[in-house]
Protein backbone atom coordinates (compact mmCIF):
# COMPACT_ATOMS: atom_id res chain seq x y z
CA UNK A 1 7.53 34.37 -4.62
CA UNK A 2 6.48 30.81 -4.01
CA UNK A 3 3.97 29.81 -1.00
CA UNK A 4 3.93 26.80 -0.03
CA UNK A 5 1.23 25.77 2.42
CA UNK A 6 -1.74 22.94 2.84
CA UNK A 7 -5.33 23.58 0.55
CA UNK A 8 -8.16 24.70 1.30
CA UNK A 9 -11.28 23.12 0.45
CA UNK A 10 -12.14 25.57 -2.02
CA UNK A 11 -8.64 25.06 -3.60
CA UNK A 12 -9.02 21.53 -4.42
CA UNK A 13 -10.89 21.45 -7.54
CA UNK A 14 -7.84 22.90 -8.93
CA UNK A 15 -5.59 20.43 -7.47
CA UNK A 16 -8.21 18.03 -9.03
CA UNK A 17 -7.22 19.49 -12.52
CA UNK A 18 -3.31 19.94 -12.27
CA UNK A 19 -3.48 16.12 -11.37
CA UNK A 20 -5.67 15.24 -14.33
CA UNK A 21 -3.97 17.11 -16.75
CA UNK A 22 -0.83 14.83 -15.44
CA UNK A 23 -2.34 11.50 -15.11
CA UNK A 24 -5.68 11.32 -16.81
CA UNK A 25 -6.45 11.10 -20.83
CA UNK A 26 -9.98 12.02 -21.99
CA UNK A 27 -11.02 8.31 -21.47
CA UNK A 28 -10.33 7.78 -18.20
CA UNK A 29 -11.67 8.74 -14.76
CA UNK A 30 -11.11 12.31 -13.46
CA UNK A 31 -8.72 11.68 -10.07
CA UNK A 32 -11.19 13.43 -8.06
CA UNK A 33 -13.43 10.51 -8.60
CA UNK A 34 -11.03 7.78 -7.67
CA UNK A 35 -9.16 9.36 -4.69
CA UNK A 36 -12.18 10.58 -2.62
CA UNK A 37 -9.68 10.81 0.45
CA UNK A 38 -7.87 13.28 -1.20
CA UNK A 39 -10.28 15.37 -3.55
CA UNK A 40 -13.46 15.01 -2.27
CA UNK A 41 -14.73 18.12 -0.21
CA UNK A 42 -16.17 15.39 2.74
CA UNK A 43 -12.82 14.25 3.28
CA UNK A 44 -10.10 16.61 5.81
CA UNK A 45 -8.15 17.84 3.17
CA UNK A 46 -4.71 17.30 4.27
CA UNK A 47 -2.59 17.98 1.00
CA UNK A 48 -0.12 20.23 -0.07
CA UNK A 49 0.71 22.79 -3.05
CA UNK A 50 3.04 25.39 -4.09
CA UNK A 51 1.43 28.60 -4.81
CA UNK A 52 2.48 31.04 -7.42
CA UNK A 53 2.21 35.55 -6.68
CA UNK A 54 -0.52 35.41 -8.99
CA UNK A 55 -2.15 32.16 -7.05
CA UNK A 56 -1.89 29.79 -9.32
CA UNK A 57 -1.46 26.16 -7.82
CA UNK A 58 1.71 24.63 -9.73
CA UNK A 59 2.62 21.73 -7.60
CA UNK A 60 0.73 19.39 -5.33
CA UNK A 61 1.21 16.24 -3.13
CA UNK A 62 -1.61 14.38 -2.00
CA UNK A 63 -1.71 13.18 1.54
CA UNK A 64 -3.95 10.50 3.49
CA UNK A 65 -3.68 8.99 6.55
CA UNK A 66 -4.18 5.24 7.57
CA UNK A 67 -3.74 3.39 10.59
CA UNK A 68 -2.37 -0.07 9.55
CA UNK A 69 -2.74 -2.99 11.92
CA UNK A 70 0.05 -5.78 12.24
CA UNK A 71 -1.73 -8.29 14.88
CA UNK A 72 -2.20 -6.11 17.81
CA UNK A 73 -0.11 -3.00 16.83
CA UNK A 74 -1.14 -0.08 15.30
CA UNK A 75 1.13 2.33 13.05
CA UNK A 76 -0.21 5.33 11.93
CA UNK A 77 1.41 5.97 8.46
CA UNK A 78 0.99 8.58 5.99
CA UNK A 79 0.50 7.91 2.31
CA UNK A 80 1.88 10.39 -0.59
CA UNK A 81 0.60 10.18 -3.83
CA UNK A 82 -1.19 12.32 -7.00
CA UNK A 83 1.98 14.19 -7.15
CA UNK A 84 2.22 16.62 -10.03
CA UNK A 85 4.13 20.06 -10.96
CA UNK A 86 2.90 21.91 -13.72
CA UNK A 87 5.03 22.27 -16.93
CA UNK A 88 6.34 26.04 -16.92
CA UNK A 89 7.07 25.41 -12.93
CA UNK A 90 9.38 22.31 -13.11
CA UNK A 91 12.55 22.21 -12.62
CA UNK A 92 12.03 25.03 -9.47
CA UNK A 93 12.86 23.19 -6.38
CA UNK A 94 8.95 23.40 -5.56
CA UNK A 95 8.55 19.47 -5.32
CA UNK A 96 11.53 19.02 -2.99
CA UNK A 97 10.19 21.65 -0.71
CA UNK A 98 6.63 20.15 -0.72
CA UNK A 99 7.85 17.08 0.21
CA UNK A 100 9.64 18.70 3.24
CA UNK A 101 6.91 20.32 4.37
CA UNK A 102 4.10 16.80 4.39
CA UNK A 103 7.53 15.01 6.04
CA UNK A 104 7.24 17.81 8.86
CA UNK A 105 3.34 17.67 9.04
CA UNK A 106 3.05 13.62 8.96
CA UNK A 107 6.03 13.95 11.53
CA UNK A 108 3.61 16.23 13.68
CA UNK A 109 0.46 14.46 13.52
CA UNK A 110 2.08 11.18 15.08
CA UNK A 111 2.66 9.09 11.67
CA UNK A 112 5.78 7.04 12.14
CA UNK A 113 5.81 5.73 8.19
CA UNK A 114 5.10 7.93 4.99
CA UNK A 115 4.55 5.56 1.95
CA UNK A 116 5.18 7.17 -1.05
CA UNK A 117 3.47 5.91 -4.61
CA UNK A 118 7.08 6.57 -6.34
CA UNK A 119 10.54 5.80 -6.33
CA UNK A 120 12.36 8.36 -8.35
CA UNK A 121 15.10 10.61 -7.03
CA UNK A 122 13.04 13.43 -5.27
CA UNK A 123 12.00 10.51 -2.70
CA UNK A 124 15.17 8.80 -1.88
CA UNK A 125 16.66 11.95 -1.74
CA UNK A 126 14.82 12.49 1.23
CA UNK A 127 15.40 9.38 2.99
CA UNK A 128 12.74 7.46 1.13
CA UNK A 129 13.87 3.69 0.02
CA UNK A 130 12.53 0.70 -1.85
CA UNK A 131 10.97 -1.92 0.11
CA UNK A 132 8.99 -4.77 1.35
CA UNK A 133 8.93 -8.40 -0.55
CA UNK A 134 5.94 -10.12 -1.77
CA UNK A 135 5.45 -13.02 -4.51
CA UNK A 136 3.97 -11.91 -7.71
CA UNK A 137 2.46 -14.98 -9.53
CA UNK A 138 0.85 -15.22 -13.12
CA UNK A 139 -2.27 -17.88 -13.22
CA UNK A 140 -3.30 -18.83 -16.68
CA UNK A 141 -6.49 -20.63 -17.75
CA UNK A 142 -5.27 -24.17 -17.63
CA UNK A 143 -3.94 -24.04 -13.71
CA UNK A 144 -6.90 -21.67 -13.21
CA UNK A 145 -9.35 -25.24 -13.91
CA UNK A 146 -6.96 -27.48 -12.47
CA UNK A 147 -7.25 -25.41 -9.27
CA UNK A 148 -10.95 -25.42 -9.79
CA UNK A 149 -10.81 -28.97 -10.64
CA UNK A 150 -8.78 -30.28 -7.43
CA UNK A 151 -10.31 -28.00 -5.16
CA UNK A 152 -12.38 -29.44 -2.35
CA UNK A 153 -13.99 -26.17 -1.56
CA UNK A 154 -17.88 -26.19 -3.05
CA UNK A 155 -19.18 -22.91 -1.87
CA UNK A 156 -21.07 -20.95 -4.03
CA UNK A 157 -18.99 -18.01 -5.89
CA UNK A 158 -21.02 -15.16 -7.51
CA UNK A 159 -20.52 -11.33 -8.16
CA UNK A 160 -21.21 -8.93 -5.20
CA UNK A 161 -24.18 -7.26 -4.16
CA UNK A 162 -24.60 -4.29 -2.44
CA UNK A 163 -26.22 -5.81 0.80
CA UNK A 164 -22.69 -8.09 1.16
CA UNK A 165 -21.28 -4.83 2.54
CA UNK A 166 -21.14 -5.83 6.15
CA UNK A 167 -19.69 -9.44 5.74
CA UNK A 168 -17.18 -8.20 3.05
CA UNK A 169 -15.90 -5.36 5.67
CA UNK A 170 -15.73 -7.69 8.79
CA UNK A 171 -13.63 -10.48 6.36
CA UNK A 172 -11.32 -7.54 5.62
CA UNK A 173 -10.88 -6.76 8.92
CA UNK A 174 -10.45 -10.53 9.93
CA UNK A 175 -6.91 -10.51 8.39
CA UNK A 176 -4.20 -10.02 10.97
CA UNK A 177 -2.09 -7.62 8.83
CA UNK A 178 -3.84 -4.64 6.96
CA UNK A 179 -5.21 -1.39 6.23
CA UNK A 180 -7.71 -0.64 9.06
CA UNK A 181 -11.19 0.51 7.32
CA UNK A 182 -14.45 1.41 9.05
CA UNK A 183 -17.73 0.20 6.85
CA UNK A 184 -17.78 3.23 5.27
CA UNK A 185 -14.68 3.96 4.45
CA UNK A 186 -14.20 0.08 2.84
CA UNK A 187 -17.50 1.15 0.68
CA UNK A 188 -16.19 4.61 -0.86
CA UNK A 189 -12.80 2.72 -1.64
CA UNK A 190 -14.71 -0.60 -2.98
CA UNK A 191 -17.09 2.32 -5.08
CA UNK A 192 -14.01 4.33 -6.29
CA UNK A 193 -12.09 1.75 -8.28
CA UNK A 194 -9.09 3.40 -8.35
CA UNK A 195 -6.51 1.02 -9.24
CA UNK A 196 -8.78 -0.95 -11.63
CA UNK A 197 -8.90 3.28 -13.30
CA UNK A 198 -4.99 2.96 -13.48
CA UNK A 199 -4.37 -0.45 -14.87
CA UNK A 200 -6.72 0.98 -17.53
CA UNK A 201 -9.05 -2.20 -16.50
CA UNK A 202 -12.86 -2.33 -14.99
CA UNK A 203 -13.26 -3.55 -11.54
CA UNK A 204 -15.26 -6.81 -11.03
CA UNK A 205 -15.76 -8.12 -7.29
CA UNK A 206 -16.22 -11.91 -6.33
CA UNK A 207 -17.55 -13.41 -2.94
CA UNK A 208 -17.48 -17.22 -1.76
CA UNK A 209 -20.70 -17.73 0.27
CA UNK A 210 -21.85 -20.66 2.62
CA UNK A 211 -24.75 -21.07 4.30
CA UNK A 212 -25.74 -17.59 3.96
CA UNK A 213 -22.67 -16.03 4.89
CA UNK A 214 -19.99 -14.01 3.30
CA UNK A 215 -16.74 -15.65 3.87
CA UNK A 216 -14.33 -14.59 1.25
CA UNK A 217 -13.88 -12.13 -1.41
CA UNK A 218 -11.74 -10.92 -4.16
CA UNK A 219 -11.64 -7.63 -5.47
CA UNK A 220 -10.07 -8.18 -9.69
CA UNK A 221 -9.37 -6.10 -12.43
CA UNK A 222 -10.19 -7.01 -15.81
CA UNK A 223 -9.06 -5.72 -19.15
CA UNK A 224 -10.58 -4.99 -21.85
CA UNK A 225 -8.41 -5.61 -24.23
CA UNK A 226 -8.73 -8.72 -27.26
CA UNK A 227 -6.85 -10.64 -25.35
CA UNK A 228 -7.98 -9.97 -21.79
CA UNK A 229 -5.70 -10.26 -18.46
CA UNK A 230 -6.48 -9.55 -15.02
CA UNK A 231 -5.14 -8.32 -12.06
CA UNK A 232 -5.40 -9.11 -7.85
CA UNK A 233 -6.18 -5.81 -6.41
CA UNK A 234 -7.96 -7.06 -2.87
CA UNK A 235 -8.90 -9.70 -1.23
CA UNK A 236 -9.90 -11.48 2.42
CA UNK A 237 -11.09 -14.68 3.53
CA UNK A 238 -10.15 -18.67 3.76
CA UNK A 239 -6.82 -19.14 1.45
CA UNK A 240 -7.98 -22.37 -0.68
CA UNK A 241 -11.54 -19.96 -0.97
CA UNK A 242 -9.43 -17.27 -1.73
CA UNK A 243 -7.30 -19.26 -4.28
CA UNK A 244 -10.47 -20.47 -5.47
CA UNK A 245 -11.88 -17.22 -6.02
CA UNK A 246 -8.84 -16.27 -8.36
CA UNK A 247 -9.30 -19.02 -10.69
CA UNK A 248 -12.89 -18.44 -10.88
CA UNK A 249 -12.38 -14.95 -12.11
CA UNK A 250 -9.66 -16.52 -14.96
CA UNK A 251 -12.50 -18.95 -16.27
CA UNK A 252 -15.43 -16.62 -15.56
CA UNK A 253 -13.74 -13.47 -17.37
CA UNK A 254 -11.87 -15.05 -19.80
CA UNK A 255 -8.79 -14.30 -18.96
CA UNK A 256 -5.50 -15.50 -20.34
CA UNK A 257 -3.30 -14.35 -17.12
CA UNK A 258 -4.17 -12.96 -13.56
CA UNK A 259 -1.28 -11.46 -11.74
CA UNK A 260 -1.48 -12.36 -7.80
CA UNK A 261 1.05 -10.00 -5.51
CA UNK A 262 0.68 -11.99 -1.99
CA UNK A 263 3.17 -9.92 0.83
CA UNK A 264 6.10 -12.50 1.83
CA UNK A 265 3.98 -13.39 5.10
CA UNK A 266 0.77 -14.91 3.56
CA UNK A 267 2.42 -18.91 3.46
CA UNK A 268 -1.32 -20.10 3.22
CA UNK A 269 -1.95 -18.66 0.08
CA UNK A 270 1.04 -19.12 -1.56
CA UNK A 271 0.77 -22.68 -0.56
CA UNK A 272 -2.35 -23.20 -2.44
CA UNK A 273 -0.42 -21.24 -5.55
CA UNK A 274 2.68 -23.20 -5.01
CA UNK A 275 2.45 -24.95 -8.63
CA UNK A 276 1.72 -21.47 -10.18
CA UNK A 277 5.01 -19.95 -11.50
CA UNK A 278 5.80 -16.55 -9.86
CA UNK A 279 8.35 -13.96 -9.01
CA UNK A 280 9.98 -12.14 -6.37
CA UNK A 281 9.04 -8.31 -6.39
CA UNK A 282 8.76 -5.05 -4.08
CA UNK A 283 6.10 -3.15 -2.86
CA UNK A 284 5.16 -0.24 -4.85
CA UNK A 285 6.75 2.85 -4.30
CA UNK A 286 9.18 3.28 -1.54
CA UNK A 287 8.46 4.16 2.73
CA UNK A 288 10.58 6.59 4.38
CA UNK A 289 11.33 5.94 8.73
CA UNK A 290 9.25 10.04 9.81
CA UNK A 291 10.30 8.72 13.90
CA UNK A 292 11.68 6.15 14.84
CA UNK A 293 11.14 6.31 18.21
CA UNK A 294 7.26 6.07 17.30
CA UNK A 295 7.15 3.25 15.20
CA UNK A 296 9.39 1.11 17.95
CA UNK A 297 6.31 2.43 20.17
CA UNK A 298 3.78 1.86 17.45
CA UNK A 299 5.25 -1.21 17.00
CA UNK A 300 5.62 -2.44 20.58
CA UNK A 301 2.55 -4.83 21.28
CA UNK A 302 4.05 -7.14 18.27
CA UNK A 303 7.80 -6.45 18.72
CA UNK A 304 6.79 -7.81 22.09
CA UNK A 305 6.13 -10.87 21.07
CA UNK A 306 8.96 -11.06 18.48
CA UNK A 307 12.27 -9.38 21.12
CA UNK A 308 11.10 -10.75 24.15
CA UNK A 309 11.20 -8.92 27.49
CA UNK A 310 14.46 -6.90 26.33
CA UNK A 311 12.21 -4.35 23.91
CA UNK A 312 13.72 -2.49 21.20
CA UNK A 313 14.67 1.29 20.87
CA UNK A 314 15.89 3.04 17.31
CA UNK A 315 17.19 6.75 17.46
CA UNK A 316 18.49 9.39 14.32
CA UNK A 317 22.00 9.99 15.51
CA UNK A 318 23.43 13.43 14.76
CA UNK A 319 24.74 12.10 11.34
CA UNK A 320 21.62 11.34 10.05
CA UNK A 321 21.66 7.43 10.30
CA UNK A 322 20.20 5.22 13.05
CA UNK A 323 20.82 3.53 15.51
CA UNK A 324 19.08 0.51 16.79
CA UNK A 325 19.56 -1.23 20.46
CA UNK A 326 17.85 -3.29 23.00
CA UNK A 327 16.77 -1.00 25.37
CA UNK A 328 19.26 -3.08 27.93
CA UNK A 329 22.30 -1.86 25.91
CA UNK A 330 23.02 -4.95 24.10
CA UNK A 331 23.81 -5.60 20.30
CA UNK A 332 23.81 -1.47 19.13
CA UNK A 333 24.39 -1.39 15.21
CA UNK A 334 24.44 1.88 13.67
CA UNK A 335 22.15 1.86 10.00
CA UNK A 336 22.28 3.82 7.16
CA UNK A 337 18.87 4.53 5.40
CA UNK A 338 18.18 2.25 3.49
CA UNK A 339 20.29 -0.63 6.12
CA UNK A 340 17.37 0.28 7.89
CA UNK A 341 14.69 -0.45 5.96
CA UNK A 342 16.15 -3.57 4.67
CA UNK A 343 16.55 -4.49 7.83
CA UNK A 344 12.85 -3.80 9.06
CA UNK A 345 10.81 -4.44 5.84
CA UNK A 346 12.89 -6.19 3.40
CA UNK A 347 13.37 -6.19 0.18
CA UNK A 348 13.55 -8.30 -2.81
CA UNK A 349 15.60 -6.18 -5.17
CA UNK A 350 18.47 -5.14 -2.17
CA UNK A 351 20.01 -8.15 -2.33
CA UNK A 352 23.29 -6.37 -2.94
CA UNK A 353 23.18 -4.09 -0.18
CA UNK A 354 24.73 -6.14 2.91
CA UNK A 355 23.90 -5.58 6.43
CA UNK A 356 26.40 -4.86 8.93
CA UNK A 357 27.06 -8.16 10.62
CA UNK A 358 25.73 -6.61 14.32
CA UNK A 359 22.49 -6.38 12.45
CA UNK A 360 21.97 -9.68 12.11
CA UNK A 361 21.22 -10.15 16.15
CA UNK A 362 17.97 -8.69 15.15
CA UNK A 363 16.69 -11.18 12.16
CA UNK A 364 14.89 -13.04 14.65
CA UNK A 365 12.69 -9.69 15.18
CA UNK A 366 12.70 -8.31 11.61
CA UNK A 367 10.84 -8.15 9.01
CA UNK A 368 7.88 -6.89 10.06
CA UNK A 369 4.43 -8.30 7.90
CA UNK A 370 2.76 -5.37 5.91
CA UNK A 371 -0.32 -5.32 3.72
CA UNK A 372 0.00 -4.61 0.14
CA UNK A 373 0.06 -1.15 -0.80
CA UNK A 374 -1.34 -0.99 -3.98
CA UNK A 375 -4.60 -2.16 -3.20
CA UNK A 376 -7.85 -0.23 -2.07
CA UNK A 377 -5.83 2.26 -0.24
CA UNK A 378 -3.56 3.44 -3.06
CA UNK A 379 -3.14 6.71 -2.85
């Protein structure tokens, strides 16, 4: 008989191999090395695996938890990722009863949002959807020096160094929408490289400095293949720095592309890459609503600015969809799903899913701004 239950610390080293043996080769990290908040034995292990009579772990889900700031709010969201079933245990039910059991203890432990790294059937199963919309552009070499060239910005741009810790961390935190990282934290993440480990590239990190002082960075990863590319995996600061930064990492590295994903909100950057061509896309994975009645109250110091003095409130109905109201009574529309999350986050490929037309009293309100999710805090 399966168990199904959260690891102990002394269980993780095989959770560390089950996921390896998924998602690693022999030439690439081991994926206790790049997810430290999930693997390594300082970290609260919050994951969970199926356990065979004998004790043999055949299924695990990795879980993290983040608190993500959008201007003065704070939601406290879950992220599920590292997700792997061993071959003679497939096919079992184990993953769909995992994933019940991290929706129950994110539920529990006051997250409103889980993000989950996929998008295949086992998540939207479970009330998990696509979401968000951001601009993905491609910068080649030539608009990479005509940015350079037409750029007014003269601050010096060089590779970081250890002691640029501090002013990298506080630039992060400077943005109004993001992942909210101590010092610490922001190091073992910047140290960890995981998504430069995935995209099979090596991780190179670029500051602007003026007068002494850190004020922008981008974190890149860089192929190395014969004909190199690159890829926008971080990054903080001034936008025409920022910009900047990316087309100094085309000419520096060589590169014949760098892909940019900027979230739908950032208009300052995607100003200064207006004459870049690019295309709409998702974020990765999909999010699934744990409470909505938490996230409305996570939510409420920006919502406040955004409804007004009527407020919001979003309840599960018996039926399993929602329903969203001012808390005066006006405007109720009852939401599917994925209505919902269309509704609140957006998305570029649900174009063909139509909102109800009582939905619409609430565009002024919705979408809410979120970070990019496949950046340092990938999970």
């Amino acid at each position: 008989m399966v168990q199904i239950r959260r690891l102990t610390g002394a269980e993780m080293q095989e959770a560390v191999r089950l996921s390896d043996a998924t998602f690693r080769d022999g030439d690439q990290l081991s994926m206790g090395q790049l997810f430290p908040f999930l693997f390594s034995d300082a970290a609260m292990h919050l994951s969970y695996g199926a356990f065979e009579e004998d004790g043999k772990l055949v299924s695990f889900m990795g879980v993290a938890l983040w608190t993500i700031r959008i201007g003065e709010a704070a939601l406290r969201v879950a992220s599920l990722g590292s997700v792997c079933t061993d071959p003679s245990a497939r096919g079992k039910g184990y993953a769909s009863r995992l994933l019940e059991e991290v929706q129950s203890f994110t539920r529990q432990a006051g997250a409103s949002l889980l993000l989950v790294s996929g998008d295949r059937s086992l998540y939207t199963r479970a009330g998990c959807a696509l979401f968000g919309r951001l601009k993905r552009y491609r910068m080649n070499e030539w608009q990479a020096e005509s940015l350079l060239d037409n750029s007014d910005v003269n601050n010096e741009i060089r590779e970081m160094r250890p002691e640029d810790l501090f002013a990298m961390q506080e630039a992060a935190e400077s943005r109004e929408i993001r992942y909210q990282l101590g010092i610490n934290e922001f190091g073992t993440l910047l140290k960890a490289e995981a998504m430069a480990s995935v995209y099979r590239m090596s991780q190179r990190v670029l500051v602007q400095e003026s007068c002494d002082r850190i004020s922008s960075f981008a974190i890149i990863g860089v192929s190395t293949e014969a004909n190199p590319s690159g890829a926008v995996l971080e990054y903080a600061g001034d936008s025409a720095e920022v910009a900047r930064l990316f087309a100094d990492a085309v000419s520096r590295y060589g590169l014949q592309s760098l892909e940019i994903p900027v979230p739908w909100h950032e208009k300052a950057i995607q100003a200064q890459l207006s004459a870049i061509p690019s295309s709409l896309d998702g974020q990765p994975g999909t999010v699934c609503i744990l409470n909505g009645e938490a996230l409305i109250d996570q939510l409420s110091p920006w919502l406040s600015q955004q409804a007004g003095p009527n407020g919001l409130q979003l309840n599960r109905k018996e039926n399993g969809s929602w329903q969203l109201a001012e808390l005066t009574g006006g405007n109720p529309v009852d939401l599917s799903e994925v209505e919902l999350i269309k509704l609140i986050f957006d998305h570029a490929g649900t174009e063909e899913v139509p909102l109800p037309s009582a939905a619409q009293a609430y565009k002024e309100v919705f979408p809410i701004p979120f970070p990019y999710t496949a950046g340092l805090c990938f999970i």
